[in-house]
Structure formats: structure tokens, C-alpha cells
PDB file of N, CA and C in Angstrom:
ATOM      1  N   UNK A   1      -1.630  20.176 -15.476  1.00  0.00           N
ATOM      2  CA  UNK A   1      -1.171  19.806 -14.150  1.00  0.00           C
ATOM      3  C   UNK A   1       0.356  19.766 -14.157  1.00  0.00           C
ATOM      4  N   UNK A   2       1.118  20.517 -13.112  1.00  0.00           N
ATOM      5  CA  UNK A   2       2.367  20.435 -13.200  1.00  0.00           C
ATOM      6  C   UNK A   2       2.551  19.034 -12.902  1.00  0.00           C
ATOM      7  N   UNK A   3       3.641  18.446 -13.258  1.00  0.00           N
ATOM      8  CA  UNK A   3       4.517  16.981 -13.012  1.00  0.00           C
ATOM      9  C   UNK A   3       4.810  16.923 -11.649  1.00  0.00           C
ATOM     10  N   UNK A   4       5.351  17.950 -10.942  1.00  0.00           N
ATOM     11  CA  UNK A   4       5.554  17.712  -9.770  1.00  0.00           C
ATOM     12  C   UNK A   4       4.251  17.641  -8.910  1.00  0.00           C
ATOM     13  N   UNK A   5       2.862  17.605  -9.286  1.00  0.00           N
ATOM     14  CA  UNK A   5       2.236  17.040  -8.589  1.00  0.00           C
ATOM     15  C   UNK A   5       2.098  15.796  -8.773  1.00  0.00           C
ATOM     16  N   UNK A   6       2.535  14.705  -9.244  1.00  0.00           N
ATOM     17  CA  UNK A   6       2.449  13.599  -9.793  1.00  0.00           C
ATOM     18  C   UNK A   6       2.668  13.043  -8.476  1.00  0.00           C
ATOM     19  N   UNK A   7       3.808  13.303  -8.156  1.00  0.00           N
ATOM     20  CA  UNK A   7       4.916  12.811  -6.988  1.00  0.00           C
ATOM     21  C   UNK A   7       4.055  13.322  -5.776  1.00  0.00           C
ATOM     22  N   UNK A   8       2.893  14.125  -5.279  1.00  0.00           N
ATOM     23  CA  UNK A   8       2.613  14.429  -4.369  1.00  0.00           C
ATOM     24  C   UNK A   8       1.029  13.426  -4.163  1.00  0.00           C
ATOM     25  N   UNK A   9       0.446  12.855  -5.507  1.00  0.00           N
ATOM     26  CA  UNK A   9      -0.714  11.990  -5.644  1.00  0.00           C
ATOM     27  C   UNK A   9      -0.340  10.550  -5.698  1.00  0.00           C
ATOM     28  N   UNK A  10       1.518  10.548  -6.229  1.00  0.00           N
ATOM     29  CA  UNK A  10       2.049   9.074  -6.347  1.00  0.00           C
ATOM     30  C   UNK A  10       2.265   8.664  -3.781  1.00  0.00           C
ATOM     31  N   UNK A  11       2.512   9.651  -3.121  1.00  0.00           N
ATOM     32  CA  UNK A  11       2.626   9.529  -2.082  1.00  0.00           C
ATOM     33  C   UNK A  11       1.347   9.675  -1.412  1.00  0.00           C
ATOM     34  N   UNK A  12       0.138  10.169  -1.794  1.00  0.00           N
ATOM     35  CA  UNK A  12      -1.204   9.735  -1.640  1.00  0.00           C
ATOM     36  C   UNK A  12      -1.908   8.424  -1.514  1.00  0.00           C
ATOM     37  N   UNK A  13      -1.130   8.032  -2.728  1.00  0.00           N
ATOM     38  CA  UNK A  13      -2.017   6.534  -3.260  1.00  0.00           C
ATOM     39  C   UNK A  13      -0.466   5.741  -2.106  1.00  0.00           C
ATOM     40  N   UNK A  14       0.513   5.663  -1.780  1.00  0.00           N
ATOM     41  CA  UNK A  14       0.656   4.871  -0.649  1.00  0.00           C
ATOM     42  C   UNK A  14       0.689   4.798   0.221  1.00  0.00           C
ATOM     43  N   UNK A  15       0.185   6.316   0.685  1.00  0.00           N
ATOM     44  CA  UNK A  15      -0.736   6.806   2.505  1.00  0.00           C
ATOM     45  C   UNK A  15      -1.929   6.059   2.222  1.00  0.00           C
ATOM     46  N   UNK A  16      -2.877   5.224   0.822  1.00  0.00           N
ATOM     47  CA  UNK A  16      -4.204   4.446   0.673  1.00  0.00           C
ATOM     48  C   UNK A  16      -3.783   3.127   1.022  1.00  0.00           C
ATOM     49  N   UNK A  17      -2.506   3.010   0.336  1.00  0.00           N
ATOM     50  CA  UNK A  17      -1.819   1.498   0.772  1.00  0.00           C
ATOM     51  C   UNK A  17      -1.819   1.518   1.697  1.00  0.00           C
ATOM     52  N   UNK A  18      -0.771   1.933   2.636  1.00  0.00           N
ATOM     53  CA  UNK A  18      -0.877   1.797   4.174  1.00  0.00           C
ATOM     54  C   UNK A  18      -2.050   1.660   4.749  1.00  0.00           C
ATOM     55  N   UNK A  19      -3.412   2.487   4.344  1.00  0.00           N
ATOM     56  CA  UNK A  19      -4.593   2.222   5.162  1.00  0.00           C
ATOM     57  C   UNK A  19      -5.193   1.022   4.996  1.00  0.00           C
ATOM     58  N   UNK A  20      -4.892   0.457   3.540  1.00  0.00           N
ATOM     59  CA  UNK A  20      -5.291  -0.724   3.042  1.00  0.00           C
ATOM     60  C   UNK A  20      -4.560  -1.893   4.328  1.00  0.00           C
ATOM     61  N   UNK A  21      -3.268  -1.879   4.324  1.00  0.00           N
ATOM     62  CA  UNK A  21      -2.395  -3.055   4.939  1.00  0.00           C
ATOM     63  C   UNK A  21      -2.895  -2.996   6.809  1.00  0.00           C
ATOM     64  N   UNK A  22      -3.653  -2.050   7.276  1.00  0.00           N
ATOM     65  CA  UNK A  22      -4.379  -1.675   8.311  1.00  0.00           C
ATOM     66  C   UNK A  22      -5.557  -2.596   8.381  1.00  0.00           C
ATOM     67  N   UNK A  23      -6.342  -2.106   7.434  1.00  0.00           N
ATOM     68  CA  UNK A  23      -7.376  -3.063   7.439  1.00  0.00           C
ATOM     69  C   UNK A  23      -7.639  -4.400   6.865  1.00  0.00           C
ATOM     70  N   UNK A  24      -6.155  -4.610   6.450  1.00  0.00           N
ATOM     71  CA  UNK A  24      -5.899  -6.451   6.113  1.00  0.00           C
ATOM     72  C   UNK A  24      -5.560  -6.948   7.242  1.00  0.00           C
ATOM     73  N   UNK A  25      -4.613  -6.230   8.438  1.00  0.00           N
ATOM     74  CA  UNK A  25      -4.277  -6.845   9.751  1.00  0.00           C
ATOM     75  C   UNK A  25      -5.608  -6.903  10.732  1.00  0.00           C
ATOM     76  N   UNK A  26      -6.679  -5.975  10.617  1.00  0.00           N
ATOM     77  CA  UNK A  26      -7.799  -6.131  11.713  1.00  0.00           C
ATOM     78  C   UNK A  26      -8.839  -6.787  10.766  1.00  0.00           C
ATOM     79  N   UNK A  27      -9.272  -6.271   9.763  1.00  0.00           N
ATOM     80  CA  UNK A  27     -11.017  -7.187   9.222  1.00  0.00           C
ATOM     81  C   UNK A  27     -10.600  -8.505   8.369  1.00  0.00           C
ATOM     82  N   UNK A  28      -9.317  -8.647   7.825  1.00  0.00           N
ATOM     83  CA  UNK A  28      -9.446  -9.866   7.100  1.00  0.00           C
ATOM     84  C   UNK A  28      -9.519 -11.330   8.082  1.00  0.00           C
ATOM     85  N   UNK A  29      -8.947 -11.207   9.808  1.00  0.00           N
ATOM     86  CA  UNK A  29      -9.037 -12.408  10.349  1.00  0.00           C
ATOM     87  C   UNK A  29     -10.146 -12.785  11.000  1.00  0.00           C
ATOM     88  N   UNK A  30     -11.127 -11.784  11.196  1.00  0.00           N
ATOM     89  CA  UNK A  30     -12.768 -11.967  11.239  1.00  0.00           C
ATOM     90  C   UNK A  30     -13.304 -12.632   9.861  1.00  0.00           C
ATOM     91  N   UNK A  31     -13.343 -11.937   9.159  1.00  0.00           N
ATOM     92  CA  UNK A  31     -13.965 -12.693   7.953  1.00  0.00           C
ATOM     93  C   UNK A  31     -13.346 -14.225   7.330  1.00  0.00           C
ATOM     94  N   UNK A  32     -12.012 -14.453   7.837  1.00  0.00           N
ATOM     95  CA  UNK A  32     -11.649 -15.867   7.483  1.00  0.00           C
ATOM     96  C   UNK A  32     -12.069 -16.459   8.563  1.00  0.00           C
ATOM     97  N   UNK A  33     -12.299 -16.176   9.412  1.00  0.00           N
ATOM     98  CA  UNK A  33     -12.996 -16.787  10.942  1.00  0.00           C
ATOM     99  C   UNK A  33     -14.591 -17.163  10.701  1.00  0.00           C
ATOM    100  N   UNK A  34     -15.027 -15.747  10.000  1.00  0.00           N
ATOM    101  CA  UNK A  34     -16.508 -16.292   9.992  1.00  0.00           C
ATOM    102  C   UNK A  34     -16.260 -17.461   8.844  1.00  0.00           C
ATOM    103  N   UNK A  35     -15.942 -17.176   7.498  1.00  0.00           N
ATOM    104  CA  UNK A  35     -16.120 -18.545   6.743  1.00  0.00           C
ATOM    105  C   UNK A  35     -15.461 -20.038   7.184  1.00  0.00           C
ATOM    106  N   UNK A  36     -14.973 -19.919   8.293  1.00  0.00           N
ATOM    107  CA  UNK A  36     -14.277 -21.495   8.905  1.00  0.00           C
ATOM    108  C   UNK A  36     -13.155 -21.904   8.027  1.00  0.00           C
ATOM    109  N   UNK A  37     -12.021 -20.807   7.453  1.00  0.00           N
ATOM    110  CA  UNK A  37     -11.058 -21.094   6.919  1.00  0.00           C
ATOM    111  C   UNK A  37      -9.684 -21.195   8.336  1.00  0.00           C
ATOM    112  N   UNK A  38      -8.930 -22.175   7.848  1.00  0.00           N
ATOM    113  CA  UNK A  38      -8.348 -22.605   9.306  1.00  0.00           C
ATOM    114  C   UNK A  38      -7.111 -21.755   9.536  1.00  0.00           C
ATOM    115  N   UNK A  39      -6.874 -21.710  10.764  1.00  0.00           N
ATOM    116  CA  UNK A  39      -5.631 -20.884  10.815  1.00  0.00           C
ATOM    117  C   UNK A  39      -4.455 -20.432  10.283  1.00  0.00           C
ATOM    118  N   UNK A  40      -4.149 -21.874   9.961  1.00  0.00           N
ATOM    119  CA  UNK A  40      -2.857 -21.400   9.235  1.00  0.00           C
ATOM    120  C   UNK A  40      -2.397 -20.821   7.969  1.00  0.00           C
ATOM    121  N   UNK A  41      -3.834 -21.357   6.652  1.00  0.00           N
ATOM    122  CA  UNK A  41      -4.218 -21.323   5.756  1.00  0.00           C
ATOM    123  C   UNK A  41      -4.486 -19.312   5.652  1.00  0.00           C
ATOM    124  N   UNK A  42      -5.197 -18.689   7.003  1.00  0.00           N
ATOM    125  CA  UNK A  42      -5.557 -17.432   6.780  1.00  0.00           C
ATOM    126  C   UNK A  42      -4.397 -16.654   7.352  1.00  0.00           C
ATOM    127  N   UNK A  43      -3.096 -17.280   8.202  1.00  0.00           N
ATOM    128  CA  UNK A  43      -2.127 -16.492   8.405  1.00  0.00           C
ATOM    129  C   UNK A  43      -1.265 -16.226   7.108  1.00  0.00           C
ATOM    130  N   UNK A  44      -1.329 -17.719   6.407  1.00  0.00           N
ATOM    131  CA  UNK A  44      -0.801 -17.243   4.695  1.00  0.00           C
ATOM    132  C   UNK A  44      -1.054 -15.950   4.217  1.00  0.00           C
ATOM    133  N   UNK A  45      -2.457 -16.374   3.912  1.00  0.00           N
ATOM    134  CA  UNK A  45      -3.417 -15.526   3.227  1.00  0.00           C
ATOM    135  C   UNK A  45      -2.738 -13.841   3.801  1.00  0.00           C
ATOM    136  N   UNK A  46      -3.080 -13.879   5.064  1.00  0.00           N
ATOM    137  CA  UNK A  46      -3.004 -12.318   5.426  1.00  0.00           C
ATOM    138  C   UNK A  46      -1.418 -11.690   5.136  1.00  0.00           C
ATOM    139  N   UNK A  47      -0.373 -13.063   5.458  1.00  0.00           N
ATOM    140  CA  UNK A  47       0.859 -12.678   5.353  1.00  0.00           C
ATOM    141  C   UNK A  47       1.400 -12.120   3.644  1.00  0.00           C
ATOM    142  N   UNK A  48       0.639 -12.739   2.542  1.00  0.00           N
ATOM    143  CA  UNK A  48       1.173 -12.494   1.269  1.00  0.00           C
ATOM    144  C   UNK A  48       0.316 -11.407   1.011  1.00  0.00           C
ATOM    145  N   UNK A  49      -0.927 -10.892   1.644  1.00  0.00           N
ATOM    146  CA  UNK A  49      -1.641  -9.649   1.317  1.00  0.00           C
ATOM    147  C   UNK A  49      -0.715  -8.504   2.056  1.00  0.00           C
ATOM    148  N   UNK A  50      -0.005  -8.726   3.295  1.00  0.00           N
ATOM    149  CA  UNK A  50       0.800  -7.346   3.318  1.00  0.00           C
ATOM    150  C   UNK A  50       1.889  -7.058   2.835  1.00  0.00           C
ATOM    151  N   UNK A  51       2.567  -8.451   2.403  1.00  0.00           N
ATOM    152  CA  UNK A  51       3.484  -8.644   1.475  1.00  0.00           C
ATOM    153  C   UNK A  51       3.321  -7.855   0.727  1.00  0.00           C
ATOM    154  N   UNK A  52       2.560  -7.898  -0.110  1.00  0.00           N
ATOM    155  CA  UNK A  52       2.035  -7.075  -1.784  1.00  0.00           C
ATOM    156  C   UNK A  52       2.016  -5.604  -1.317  1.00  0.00           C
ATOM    157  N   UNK A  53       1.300  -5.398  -0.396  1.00  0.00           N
ATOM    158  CA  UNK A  53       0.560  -4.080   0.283  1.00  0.00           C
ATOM    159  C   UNK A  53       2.123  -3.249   0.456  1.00  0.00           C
ATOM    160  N   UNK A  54       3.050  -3.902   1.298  1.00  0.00           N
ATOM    161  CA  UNK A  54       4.115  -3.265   1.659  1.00  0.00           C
ATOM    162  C   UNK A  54       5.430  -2.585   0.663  1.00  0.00           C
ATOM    163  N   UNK A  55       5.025  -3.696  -0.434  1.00  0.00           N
ATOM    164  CA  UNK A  55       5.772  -3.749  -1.625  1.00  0.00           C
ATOM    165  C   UNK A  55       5.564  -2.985  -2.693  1.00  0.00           C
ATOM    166  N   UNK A  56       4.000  -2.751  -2.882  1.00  0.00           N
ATOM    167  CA  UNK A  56       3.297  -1.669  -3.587  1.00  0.00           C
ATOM    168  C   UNK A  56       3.572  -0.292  -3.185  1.00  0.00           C
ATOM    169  N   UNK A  57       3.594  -0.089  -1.571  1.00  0.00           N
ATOM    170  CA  UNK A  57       3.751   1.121  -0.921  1.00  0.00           C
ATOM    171  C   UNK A  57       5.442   1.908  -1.015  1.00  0.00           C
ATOM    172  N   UNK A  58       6.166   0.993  -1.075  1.00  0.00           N
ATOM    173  CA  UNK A  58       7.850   1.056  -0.785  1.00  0.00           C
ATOM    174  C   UNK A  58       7.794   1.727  -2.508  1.00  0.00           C
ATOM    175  N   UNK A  59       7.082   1.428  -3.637  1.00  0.00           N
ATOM    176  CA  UNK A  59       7.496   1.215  -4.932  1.00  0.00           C
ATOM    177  C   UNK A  59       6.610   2.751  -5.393  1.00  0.00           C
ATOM    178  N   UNK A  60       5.582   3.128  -4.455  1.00  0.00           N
ATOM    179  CA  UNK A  60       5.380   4.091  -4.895  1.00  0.00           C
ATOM    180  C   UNK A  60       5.494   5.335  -4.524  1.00  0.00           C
ATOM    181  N   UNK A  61       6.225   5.254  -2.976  1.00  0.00           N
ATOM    182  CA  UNK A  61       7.253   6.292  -2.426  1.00  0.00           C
ATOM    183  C   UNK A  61       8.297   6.526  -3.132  1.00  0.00           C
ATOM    184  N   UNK A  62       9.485   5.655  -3.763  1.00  0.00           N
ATOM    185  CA  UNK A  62      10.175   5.649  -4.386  1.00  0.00           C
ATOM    186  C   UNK A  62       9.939   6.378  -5.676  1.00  0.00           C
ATOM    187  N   UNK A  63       8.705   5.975  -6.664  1.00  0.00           N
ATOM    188  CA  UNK A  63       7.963   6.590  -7.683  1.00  0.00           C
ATOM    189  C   UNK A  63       8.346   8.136  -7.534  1.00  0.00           C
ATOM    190  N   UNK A  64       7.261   8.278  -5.897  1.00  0.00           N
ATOM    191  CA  UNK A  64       6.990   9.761  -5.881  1.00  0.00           C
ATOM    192  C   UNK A  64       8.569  11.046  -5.437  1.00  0.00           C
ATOM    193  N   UNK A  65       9.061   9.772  -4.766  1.00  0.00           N
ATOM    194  CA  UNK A  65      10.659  11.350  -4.542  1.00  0.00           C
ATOM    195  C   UNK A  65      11.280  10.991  -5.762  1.00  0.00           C
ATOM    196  N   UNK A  66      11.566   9.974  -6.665  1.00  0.00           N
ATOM    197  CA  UNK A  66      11.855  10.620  -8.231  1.00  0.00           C
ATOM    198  C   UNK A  66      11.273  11.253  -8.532  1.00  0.00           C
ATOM    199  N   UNK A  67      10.363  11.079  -9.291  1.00  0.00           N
ATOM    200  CA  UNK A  67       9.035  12.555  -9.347  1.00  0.00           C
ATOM    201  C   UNK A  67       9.414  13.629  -8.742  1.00  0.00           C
ATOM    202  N   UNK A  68       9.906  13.982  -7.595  1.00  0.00           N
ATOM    203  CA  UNK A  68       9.833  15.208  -6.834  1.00  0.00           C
ATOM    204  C   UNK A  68      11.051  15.713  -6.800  1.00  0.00           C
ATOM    205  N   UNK A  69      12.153  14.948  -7.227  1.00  0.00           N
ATOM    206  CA  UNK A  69      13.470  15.114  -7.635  1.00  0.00           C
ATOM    207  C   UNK A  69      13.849  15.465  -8.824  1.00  0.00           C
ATOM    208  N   UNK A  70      12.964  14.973  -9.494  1.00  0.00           N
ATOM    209  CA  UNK A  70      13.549  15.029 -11.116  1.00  0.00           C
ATOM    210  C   UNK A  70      12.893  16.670 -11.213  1.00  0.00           C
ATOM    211  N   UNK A  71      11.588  16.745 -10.862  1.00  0.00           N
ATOM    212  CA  UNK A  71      11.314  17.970 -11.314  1.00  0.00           C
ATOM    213  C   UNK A  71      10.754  19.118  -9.976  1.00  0.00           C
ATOM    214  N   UNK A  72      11.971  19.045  -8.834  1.00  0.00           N
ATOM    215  CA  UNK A  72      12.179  20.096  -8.247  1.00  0.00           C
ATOM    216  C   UNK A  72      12.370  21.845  -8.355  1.00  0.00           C
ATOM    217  N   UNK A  73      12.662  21.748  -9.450  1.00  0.00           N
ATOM    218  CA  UNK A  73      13.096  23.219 -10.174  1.00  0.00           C
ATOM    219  C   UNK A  73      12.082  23.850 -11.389  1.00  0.00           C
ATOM    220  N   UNK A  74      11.005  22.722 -11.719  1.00  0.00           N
ATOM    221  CA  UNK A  74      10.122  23.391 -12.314  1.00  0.00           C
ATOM    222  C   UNK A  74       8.914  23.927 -11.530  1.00  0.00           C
ATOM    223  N   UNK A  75       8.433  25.343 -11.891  1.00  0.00           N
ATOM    224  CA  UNK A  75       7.144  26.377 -11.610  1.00  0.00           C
ATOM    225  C   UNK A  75       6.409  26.154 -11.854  1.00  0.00           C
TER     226      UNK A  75
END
């Protein structure tokens, strides 16, 4: 596998993140709703899950245009 696909599967996996941080903003406040966890407690909750989500995603864009930089010129 060339290297420079690395950088094109490293920007894959945070087009998955993003879908992930999608479905932490719509299904996670149903499901803290159904278990009777209280509001403020699940705005935490959701706020440090996109935290991570956003942080993971930023880190593996970055990953992937090094990747795509470093080895621009190889065939």
C-alpha cells in the first residue's frame, strides 16, 4: 500500500468521527432521558463526548495532510 494512502484512510476515520459527534448530539439525549439521568449531569456528559469527538477529528486531519505532504511526490 502506498503511504500516501494512509493520509486518505487517516481523513476517512475523521469523516467516522464527525458522524460519530452527529449522533452524540441527536441519540445520546434520548437515551439519558429514557434512563432518568438529570439534565445537567447529561449536558456534561454530551458536552465532554464532543469534546473528545472534536479533538480526535482536528488530530486526525492534521495526521492525514502530513501524510499527504510528506509524501506528495511519491508514485
Amino acid at each position: 500500500m502506498k503511504k500516501k494512502n494512509i493520509g486518505f484512510i487517516l481523513f476517512g476515520a475523521a469523516g467516522g468521527e464527525l458522524l460519530s459527534i452527529f449522533a452524540s448530539l441527536f441519540m445520546f439525549p434520548r437515551y439519558y432521558e429514557q434512563i432518568g439521568m438529570p439534565t445537567s449531569v447529561s449536558r456534561i456528559a454530551i458536552i465532554s463526548i464532543l469534546t473528545v469527538s472534536i479533538v480526535v477529528s482536528i488530530v486526525l486531519v492534521c495526521a492525514g495532510v502530513i501524510v499527504l505532504i510528506k509524501f506528495r511526490k511519491e508514485d
